[in-house]
Protein backbone atom coordinates (compact mmCIF):
# COMPACT_ATOMS: atom_id res chain seq x y z
CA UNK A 1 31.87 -13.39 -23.79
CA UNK A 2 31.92 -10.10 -21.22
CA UNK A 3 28.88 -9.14 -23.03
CA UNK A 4 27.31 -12.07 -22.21
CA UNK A 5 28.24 -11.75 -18.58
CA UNK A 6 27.42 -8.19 -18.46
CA UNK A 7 23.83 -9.03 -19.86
CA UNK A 8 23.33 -12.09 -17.22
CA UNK A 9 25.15 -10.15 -14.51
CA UNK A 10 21.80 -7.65 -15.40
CA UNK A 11 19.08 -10.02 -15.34
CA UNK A 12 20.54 -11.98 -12.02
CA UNK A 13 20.77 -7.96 -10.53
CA UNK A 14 17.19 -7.87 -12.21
CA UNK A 15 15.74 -10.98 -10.52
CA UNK A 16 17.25 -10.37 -7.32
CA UNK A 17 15.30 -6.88 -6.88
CA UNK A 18 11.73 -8.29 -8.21
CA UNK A 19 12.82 -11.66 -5.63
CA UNK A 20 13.05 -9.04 -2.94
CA UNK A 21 9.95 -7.15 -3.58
CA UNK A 22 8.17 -10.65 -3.86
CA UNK A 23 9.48 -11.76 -0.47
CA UNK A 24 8.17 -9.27 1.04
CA UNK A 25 5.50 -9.14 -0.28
CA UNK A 26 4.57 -12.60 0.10
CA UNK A 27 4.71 -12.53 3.95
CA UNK A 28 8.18 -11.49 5.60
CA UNK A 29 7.58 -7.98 5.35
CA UNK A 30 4.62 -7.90 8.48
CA UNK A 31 7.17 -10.25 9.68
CA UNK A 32 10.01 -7.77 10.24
CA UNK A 33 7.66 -4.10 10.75
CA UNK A 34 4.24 -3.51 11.80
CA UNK A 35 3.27 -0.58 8.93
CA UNK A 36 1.31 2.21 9.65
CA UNK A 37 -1.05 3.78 6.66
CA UNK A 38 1.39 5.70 5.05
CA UNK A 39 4.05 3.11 4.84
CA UNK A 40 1.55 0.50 4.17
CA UNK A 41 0.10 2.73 1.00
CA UNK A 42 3.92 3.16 -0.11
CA UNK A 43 4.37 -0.64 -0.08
CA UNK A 44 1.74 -1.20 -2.61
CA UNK A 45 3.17 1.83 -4.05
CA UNK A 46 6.28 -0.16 -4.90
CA UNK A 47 4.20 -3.85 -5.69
CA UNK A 48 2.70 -1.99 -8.73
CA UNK A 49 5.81 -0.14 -9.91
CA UNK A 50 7.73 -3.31 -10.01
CA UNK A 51 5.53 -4.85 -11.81
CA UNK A 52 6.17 -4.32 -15.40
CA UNK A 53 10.15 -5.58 -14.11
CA UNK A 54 8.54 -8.56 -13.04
CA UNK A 55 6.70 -9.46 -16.22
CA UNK A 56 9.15 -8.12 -18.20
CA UNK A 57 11.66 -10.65 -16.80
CA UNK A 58 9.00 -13.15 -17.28
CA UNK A 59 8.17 -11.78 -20.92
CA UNK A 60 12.45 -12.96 -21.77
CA UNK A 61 11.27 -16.44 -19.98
CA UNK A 62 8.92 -16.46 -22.31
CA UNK A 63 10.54 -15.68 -25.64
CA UNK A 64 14.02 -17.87 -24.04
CA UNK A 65 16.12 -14.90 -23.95
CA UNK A 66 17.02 -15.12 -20.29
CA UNK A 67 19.76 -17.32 -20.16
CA UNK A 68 19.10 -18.83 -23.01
CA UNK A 69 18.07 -22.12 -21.54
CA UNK A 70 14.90 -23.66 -22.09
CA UNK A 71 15.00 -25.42 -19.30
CA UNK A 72 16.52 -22.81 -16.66
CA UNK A 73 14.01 -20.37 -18.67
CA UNK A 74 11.08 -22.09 -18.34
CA UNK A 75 11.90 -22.80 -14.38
CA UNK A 76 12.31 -19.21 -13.68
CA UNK A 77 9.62 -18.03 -15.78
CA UNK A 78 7.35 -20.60 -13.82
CA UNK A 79 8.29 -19.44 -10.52
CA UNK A 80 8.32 -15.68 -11.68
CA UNK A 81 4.31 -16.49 -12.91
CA UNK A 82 3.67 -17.85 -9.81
CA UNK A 83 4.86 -15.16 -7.59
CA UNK A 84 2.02 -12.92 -10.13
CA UNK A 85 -0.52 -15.63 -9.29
CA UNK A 86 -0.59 -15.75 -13.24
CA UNK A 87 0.61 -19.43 -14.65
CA UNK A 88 3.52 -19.13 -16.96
CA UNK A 89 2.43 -21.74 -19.73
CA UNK A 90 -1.21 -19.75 -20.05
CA UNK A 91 0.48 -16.64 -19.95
CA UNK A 92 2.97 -17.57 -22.82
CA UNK A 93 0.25 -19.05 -24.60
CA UNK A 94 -1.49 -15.94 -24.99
CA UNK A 95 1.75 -13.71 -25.15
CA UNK A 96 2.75 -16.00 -28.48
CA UNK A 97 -0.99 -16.10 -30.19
CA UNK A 98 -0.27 -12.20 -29.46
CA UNK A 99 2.42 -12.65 -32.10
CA UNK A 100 1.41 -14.36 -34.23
CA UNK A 101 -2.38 -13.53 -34.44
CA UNK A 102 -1.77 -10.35 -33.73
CA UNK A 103 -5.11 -7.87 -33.47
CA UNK A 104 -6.77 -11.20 -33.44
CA UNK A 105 -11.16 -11.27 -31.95
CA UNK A 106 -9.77 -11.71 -28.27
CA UNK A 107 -6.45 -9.25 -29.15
CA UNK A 108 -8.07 -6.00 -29.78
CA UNK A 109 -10.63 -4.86 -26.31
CA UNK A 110 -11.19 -1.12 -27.77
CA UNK A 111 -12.87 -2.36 -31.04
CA UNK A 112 -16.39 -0.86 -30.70
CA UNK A 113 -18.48 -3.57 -32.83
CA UNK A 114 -20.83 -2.62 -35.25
CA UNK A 115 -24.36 -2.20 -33.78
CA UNK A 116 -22.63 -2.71 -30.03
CA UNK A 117 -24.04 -0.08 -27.27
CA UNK A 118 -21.00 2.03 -26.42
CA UNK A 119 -22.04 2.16 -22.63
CA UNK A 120 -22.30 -1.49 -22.84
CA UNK A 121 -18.64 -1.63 -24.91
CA UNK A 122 -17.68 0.98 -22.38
CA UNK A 123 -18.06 -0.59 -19.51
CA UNK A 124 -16.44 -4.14 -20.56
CA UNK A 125 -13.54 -1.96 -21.69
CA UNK A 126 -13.01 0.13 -18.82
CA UNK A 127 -13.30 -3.26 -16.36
CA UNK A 128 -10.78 -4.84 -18.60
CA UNK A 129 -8.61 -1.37 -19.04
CA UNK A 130 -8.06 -1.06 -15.16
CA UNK A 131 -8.02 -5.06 -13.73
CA UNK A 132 -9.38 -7.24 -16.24
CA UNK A 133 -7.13 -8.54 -18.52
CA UNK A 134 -4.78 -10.02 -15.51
CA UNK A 135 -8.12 -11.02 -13.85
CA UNK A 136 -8.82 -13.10 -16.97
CA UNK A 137 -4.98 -15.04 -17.16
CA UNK A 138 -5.69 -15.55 -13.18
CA UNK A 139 -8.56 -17.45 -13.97
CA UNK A 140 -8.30 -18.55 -17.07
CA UNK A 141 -6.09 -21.68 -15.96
CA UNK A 142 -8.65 -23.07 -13.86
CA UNK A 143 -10.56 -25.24 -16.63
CA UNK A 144 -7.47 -26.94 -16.43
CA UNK A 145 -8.07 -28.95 -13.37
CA UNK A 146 -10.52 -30.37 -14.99
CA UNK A 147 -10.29 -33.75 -16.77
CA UNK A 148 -8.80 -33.49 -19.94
CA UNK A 149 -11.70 -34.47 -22.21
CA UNK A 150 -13.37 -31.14 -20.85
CA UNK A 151 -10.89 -28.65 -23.02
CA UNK A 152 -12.90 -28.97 -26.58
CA UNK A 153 -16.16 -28.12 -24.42
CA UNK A 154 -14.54 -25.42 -22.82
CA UNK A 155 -12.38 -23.94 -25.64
CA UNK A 156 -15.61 -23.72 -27.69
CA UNK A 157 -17.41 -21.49 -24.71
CA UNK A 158 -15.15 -18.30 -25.78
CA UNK A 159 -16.85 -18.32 -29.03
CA UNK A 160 -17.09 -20.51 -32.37
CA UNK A 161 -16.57 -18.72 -35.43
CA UNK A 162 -14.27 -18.83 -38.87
CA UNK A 163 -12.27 -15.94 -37.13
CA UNK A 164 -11.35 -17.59 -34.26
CA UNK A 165 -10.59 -21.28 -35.36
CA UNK A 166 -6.71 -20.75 -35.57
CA UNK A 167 -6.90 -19.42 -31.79
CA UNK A 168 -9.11 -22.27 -31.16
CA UNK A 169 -7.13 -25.21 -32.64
CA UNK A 170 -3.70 -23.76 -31.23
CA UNK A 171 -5.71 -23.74 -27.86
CA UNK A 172 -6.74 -27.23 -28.38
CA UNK A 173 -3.29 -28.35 -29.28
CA UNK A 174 -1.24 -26.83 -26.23
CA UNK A 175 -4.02 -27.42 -23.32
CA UNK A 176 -4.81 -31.02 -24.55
CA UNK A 177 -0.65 -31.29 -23.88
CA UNK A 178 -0.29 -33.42 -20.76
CA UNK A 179 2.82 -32.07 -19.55
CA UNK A 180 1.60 -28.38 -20.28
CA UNK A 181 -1.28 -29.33 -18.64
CA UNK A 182 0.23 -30.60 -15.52
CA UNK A 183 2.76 -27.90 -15.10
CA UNK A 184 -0.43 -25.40 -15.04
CA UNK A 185 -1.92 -28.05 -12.53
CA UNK A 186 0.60 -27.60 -10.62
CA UNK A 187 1.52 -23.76 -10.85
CA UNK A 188 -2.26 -23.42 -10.09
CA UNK A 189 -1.96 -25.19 -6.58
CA UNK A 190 1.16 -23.36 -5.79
CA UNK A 191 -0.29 -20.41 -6.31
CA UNK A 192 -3.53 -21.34 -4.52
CA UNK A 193 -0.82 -22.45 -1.31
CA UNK A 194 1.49 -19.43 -1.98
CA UNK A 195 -1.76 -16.72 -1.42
CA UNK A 196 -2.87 -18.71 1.35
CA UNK A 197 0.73 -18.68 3.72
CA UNK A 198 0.96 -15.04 2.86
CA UNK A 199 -2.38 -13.99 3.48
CA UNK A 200 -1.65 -16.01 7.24
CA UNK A 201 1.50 -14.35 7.16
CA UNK A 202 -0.05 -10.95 7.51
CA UNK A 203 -2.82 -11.52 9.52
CA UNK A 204 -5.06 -8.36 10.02
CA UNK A 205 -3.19 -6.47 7.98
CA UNK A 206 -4.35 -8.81 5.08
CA UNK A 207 -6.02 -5.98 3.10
CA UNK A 208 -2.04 -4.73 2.46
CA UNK A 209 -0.92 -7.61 0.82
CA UNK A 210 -4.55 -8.11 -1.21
CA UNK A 211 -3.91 -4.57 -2.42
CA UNK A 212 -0.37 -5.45 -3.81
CA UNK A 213 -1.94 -8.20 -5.87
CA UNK A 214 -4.55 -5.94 -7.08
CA UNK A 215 -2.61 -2.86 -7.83
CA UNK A 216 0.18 -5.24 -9.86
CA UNK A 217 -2.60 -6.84 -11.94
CA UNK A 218 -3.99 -3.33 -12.52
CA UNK A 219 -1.05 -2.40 -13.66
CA UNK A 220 -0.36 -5.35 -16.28
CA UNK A 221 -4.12 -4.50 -17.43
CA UNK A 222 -3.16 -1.03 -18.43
CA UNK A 223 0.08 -2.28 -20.24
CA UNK A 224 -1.26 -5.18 -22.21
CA UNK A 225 -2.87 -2.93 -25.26
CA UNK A 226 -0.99 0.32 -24.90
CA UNK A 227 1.11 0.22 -27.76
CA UNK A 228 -1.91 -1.47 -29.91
CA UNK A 229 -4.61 1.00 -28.96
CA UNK A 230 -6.60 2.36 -31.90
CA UNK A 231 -4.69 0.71 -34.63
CA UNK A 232 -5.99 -1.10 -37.60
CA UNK A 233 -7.52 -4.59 -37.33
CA UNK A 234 -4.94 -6.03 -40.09
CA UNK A 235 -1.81 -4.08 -38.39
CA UNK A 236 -0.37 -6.88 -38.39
CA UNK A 237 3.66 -7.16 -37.18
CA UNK A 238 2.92 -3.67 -36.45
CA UNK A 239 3.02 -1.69 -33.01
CA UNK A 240 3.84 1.74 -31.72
CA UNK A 241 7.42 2.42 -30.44
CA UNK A 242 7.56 5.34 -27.62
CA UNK A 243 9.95 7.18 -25.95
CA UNK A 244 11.00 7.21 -22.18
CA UNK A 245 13.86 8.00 -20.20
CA UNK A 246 16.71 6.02 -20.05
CA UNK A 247 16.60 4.74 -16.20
CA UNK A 248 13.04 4.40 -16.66
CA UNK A 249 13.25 1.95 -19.75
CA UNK A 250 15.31 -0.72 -17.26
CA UNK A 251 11.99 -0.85 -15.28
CA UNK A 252 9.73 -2.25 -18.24
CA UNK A 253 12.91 -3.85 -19.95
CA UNK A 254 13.22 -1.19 -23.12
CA UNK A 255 9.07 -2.68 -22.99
CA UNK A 256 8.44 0.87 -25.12
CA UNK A 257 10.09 -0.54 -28.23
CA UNK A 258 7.21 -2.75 -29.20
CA UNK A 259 7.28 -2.20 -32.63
CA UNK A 260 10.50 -3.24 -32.59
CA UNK A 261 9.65 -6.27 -30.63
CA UNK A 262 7.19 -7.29 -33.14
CA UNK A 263 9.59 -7.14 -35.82
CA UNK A 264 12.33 -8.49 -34.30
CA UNK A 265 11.02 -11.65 -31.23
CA UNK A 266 14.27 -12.68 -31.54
CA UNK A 267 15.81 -10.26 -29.77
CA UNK A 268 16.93 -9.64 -25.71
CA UNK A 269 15.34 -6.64 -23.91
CA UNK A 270 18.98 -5.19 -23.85
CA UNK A 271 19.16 -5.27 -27.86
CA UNK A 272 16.10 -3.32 -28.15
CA UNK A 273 17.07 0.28 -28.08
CA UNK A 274 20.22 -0.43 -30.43
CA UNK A 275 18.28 -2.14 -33.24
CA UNK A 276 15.58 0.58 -33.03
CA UNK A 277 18.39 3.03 -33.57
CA UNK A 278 19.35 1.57 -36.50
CA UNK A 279 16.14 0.52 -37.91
CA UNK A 280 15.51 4.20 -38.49
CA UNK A 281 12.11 3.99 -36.95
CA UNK A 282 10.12 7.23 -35.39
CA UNK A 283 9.24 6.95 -32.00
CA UNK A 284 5.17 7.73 -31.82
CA UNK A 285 4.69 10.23 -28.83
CA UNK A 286 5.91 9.09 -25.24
CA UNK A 287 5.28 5.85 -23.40
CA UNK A 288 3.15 7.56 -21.04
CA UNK A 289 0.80 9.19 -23.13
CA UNK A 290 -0.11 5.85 -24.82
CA UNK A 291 -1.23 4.28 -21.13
CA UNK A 292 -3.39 7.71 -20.90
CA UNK A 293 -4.43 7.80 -24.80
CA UNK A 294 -6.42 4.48 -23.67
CA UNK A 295 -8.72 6.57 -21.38
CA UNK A 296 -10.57 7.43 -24.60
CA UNK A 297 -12.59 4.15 -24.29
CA UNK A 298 -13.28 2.49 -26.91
CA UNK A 299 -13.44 2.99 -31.25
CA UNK A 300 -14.79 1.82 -34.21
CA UNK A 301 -11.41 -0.13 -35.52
CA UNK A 302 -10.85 -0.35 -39.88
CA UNK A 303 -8.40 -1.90 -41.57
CA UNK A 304 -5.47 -0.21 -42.84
């Protein structure tokens, strides 16, 4: 039982700091301070640093771990997706076909195709690398305000072959879901209202708070394949497990035992670092060289 208040004592102390950052974010800082440059840079500074804290609180909404409740889960996970301007149920969507399809055609953005032009590949991988992949979830949701007979059309756009029928039919299934559908209806408008009192909020200074948005999804972009890059197109359950300093690992929630992640869904961000311990598992280089070891661009992928 302590343990159980210790860990939720954690992720209320969690949410309270990535609350703050949010509010502030989100309009009352230009409320209480008129920032200079330098302060202004060092806000945005702090936007993108907190953002793998925010996802990664989102990430346990995701998987239920929070507190355990689906419903007080998927509440907070919601609101937590909101303040991203990234809808919870597409995010989870993709963040479970991750699992489970793991390395699947839309899973794997270094893979250099056969008989693709690397400056082409390059460039599509470098856009995607620095901003694209949250640019994508931001706007991937808005299909669904249309009517509901639209989603075979629209599913069927990304690409129709044998390889990508699973993605497609799980697709079909949870977007053709009314109340899935509705709660990204509305998540979608709240984030539409949300961005439009906060860019009011800060008035001229507008350019501060579109640079927090941009610098946060940048930073998601470069997390999303780090621990995948450059391994084998049937990996599998598979994924690299890195090192990082202790203090450091509360700020992406232990999010450098992947591997272990993989393996093991079941378990809460705080469980990570003990069953990787014991799973006798070698930690592949540090957690910061595989964000840089992306900066190669992208590689001809085999299988294992």
């Amino acid at each position: 039982m302590s343990q159980i208040r210790n860990r939720e004592g954690w992720n209320a102390a969690l949410l309270a700091g990535v609350a703050v950052v949010a509010m502030l974010q989100f309009g009352l800082l230009p409320l209480l301070t008129r920032l200079n440059g330098p302060e202004a840079a060092l806000f945005v500074a702090l936007a993108a640093l907190t953002a793998p804290l925010h996802y990664g609180l989102m990430h346990e909404t995701m998987h239920g771990h929070l507190y355990g409740s689906e419903t007080a889960d998927r509440r907070i996970g919601r609101l937590l997706g909101i303040l991203l301007g990234l809808p919870w149920e597409t995010m989870r969507f993709g963040h479970l076909a991750h699992h489970s399809l793991n390395r699947h055609t839309f899973d794997r953005p270094e893979a250099l195709r056969p008989g693709q032009s690397r400056a082409v590949a390059a460039a599509i991988y470098y856009f995607r690398l620095v901003i694209g992949h949250a640019l994508s979830y931001a706007l991937l949701p808005l299909p669904v305000l249309l009517p509901v007979g639209t989603t075979q059309w629209v599913i069927d756009r990304s690409g129709v072959s044998p390889e990508t029928e699973q993605l497609r039919a799980a697709a079909l299934r949870t977007f053709t879901n009314m109340k899935r559908r509705n709660a990204i209806r509305l998540d979608v408008v709240a984030i539409f209202a949300l961005f439009g009192v906060a860019l009011w909020l800060w008035g001229g200074s507008w350019p501060v708070f579109a640079c927090c948005i941009a610098a946060r999804w940048s930073v998601l972009s470069l997390l999303d394949n780090a621990p995948h890059y450059g391994m084998p197109l049937d990996s599998g359950l598979d994924a690299r497990d890195t090192t990082m300093p202790a203090l450091a690992r509360v700020f992406v929630m232990n999010g450098n035992y992947h591997g272990i992640h993989h393996h093991a869904p079941q378990l809460r961000w705080h469980e990570l670092p003990g069953a990787f311990a014991a799973s006798g598992a070698v930690a592949e280089g540090s957690w910061f060289t595989a964000l840089l070891r992306q900066f190669r661009g992208p590689v001809q992928l085999d299988r294992a």
